[in-house]
Protein backbone atom coordinates (compact mmCIF):
# COMPACT_ATOMS: atom_id res chain seq x y z
CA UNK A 1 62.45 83.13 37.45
CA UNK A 2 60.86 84.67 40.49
CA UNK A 3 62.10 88.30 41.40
CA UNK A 4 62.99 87.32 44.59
CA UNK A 5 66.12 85.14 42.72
CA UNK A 6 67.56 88.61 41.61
CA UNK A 7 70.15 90.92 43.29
CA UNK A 8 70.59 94.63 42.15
CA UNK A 9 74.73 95.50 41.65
CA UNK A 10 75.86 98.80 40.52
CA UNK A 11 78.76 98.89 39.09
CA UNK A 12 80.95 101.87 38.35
CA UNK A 13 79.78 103.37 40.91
CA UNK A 14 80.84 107.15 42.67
CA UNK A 15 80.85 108.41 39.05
CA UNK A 16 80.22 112.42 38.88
CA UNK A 17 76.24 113.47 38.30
CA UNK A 18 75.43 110.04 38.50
CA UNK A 19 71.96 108.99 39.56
CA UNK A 20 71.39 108.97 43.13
CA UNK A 21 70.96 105.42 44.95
CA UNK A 22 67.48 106.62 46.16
CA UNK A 23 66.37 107.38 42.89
CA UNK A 24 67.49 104.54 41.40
CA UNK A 25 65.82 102.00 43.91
CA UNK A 26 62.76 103.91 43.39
CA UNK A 27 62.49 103.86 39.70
CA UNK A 28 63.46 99.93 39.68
CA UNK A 29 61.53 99.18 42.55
CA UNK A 30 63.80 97.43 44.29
CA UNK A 31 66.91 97.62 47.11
CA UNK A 32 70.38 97.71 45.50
CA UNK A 33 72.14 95.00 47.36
CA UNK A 34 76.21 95.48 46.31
CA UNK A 35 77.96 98.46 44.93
CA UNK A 36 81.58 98.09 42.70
CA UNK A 37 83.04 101.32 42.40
CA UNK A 38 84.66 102.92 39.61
CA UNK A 39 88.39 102.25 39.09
CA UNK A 40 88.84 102.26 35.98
CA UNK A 41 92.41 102.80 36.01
CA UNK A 42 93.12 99.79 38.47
CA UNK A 43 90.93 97.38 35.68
CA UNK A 44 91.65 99.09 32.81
CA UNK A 45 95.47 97.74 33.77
CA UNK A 46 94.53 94.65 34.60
CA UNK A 47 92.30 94.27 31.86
CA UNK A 48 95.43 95.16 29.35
CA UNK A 49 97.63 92.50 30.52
CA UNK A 50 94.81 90.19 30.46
CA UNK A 51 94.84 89.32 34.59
CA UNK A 52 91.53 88.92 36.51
CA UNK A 53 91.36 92.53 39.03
CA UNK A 54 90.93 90.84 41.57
CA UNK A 55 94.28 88.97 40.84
CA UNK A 56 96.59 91.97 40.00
CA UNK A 57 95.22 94.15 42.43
CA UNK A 58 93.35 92.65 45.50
CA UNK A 59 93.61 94.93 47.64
CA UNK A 60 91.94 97.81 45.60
CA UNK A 61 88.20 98.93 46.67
CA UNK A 62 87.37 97.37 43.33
CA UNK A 63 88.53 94.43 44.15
CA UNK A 64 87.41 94.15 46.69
CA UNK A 65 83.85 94.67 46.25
CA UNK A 66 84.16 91.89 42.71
CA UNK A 67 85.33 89.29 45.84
CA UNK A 68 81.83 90.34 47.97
CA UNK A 69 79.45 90.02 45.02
CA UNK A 70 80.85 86.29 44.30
CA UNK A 71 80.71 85.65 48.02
CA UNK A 72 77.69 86.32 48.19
CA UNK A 73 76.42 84.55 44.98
CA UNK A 74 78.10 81.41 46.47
CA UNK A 75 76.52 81.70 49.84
CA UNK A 76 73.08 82.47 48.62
CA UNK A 77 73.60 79.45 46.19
CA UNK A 78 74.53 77.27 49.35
CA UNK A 79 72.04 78.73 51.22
CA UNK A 80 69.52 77.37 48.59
CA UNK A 81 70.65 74.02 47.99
CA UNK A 82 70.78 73.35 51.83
CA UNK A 83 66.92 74.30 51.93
CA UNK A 84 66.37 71.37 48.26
CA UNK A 85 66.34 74.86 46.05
CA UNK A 86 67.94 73.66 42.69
CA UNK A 87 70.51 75.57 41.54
CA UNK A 88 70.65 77.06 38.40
């Protein structure tokens, strides 16, 4: 598949000493795109009880972002079958 079909999402992310964005575009070459920070407490707990995060909680930052990176995986998938791309 073309690189051009492929999004960059950090997840986890706001960790201590982690890597900074800048660096990390630089080293892959390419623009992160969507960023799902860490929470682990708010998926751990939904994780244990075996409900979807963005079910028990979603209102949570987490959450949150999990809802954007779908949205946006559903428009771009629109966006390319409106313009005869076949979806994958």
């Amino acid at each position: 598949m073309p690189p051009a079909r492929f999004r960059v999402i950090v997840s986890r992310f706001g960790l201590a000493n982690e890597l900074p964005v800048e660096d990390a575009e630089s080293a892959l070459g390419r623009k992160i795109t969507q960023f799902i920070p860490e929470d682990a407490k708010t998926v751990n707990a939904a994780t244990n009880v075996g409900i979807p995060v963005v079910l028990r909680s979603p209102s949570t930052k987490v959450a949150l972002a999990m809802i954007g990176v779908a949205r946006a995986c559903l428009e771009r998938r629109h966006a390319d079958t409106m313009h005869g791309v076949p979806a994958f």
